[in-house]
Every structure is written in C-alpha cells, then in structure tokens.
C-alpha atoms as a PDB file:
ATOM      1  CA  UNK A   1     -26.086-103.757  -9.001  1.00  0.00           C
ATOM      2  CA  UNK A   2     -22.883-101.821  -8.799  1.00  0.00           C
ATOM      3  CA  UNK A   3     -22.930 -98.463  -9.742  1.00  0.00           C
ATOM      4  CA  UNK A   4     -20.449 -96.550 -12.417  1.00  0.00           C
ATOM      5  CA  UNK A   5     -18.714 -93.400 -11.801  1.00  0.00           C
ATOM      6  CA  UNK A   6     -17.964 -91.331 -14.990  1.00  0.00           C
ATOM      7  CA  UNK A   7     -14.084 -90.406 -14.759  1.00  0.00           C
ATOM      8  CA  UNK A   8     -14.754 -87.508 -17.185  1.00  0.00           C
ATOM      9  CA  UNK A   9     -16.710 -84.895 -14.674  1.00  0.00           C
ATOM     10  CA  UNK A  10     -15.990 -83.544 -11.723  1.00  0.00           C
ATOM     11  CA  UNK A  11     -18.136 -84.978  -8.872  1.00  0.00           C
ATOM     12  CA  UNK A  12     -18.263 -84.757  -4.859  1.00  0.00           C
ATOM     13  CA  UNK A  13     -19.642 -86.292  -2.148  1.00  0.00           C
ATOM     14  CA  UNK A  14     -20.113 -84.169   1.011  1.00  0.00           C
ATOM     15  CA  UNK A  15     -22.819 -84.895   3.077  1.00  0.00           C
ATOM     16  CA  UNK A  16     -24.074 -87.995   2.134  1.00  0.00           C
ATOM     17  CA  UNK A  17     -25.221 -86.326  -1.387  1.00  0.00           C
ATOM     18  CA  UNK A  18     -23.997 -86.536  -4.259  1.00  0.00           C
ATOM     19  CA  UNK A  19     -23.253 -83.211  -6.580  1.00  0.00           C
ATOM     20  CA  UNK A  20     -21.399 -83.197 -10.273  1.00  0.00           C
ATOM     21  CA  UNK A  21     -20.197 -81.091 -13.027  1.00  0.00           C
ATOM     22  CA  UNK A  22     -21.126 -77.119 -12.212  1.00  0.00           C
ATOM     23  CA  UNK A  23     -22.871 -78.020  -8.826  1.00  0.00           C
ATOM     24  CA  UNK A  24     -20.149 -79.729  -7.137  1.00  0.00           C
ATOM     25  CA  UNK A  25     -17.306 -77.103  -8.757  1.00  0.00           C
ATOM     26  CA  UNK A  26     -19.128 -74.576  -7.088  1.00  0.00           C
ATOM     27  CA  UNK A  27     -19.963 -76.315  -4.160  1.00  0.00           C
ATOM     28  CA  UNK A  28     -15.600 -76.760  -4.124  1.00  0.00           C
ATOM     29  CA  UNK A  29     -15.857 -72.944  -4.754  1.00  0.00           C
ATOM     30  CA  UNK A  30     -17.391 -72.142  -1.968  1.00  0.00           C
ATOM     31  CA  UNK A  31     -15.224 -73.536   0.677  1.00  0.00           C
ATOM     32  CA  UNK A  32     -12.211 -72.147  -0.831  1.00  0.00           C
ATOM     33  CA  UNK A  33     -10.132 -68.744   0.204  1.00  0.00           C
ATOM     34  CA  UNK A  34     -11.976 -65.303  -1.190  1.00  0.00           C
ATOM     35  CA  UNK A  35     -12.600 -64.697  -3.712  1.00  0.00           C
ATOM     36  CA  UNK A  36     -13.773 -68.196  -5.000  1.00  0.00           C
ATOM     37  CA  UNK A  37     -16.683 -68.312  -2.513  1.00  0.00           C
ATOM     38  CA  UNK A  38     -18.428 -65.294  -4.594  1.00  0.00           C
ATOM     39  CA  UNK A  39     -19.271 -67.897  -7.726  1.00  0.00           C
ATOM     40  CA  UNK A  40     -21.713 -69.245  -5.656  1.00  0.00           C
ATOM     41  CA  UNK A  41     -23.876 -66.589  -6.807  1.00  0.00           C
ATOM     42  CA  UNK A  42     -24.163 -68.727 -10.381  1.00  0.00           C
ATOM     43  CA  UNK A  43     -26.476 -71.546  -7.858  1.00  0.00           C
ATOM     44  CA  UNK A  44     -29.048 -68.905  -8.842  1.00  0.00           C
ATOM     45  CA  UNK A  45     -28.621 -70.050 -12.841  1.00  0.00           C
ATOM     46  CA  UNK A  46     -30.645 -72.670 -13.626  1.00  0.00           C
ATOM     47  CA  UNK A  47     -28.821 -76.186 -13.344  1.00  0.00           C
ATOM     48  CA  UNK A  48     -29.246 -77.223 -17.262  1.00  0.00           C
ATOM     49  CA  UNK A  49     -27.474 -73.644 -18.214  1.00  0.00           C
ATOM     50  CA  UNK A  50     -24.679 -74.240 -15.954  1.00  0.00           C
ATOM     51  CA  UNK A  51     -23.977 -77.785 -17.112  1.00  0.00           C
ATOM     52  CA  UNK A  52     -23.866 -76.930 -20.324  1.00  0.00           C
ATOM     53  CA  UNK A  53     -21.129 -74.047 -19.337  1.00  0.00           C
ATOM     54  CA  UNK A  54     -19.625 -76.143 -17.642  1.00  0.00           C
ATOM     55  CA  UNK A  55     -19.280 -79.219 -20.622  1.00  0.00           C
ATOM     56  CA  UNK A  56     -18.179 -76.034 -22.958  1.00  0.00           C
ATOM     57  CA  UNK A  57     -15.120 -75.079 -20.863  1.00  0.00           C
ATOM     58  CA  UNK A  58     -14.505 -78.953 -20.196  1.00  0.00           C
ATOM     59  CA  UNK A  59     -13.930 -79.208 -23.941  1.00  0.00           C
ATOM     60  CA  UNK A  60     -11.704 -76.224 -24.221  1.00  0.00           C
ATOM     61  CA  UNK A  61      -9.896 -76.056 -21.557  1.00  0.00           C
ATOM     62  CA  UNK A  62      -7.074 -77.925 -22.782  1.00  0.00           C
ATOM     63  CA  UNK A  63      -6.799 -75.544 -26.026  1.00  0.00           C
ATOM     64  CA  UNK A  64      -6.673 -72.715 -23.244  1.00  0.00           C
ATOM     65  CA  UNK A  65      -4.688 -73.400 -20.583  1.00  0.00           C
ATOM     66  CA  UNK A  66      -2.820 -76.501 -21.363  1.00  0.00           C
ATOM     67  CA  UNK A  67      -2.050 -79.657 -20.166  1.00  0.00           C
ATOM     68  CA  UNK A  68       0.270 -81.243 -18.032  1.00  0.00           C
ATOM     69  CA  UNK A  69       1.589 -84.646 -17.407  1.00  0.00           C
ATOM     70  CA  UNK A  70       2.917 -84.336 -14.414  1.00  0.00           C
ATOM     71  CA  UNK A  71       1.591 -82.484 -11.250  1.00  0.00           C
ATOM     72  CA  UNK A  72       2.865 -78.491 -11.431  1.00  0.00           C
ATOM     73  CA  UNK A  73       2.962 -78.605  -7.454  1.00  0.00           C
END
C-alpha cells in the first residue's frame, strides 16, 4: 500500500522520523541562525495546541503577508 503525503503542511524527515505541521517547523527552527533556535521553547506546549496554531496562521498567512508567484530570492 503506497502511502500519501498531504501537499498542504509542512513536514520533514530527519532521522528516519517523521515530524509535521508545528513539530517539524520548529524542529526547522532549531537548526537555523539565532534567534530562531529560541522557539523551541513552544516543544513544551502541548502538541494538539500547537497544531491548531499552527493550522490558524496556515489559513491567514496569505491575508498577512502575501503571496508570491514567483520565488523573491
């Protein structure tokens, strides 16, 4: 049986595991430049609190910052 990725979250594979939505954008946090290693503090917020942060600014994040077609780098 093949398996399905959802296109619409943000998922990562390091490790051999498997992380999505808030857990693998913070796992990405924390292997980034200070000061983006300090959100790793929110691993202490229970997992169904910071998925459903993390679906909220998914929704708006358009409305707030935009979107482009093209790359911006």
């Amino acid at each position: 049986m093949e398996q399905t990725i959802p296109t619409d979250t943000v998922q990562l594979i390091m490790d051999g595991k498997q992380y999505e939505r808030s857990s693998a954008v913070l796992r990405i946090a924390m292997h980034l430049r200070f000061p983006w290693p300090l959100l790793g503090i929110f691993y202490l917020v229970p997992t169904f609190i910071r998925d459903a942060i993390y679906s909220f600014i998914a929704r708006k994040r358009k409305r707030w910052f935009g979107e482009e077609t093209r790359c911006v780098i």
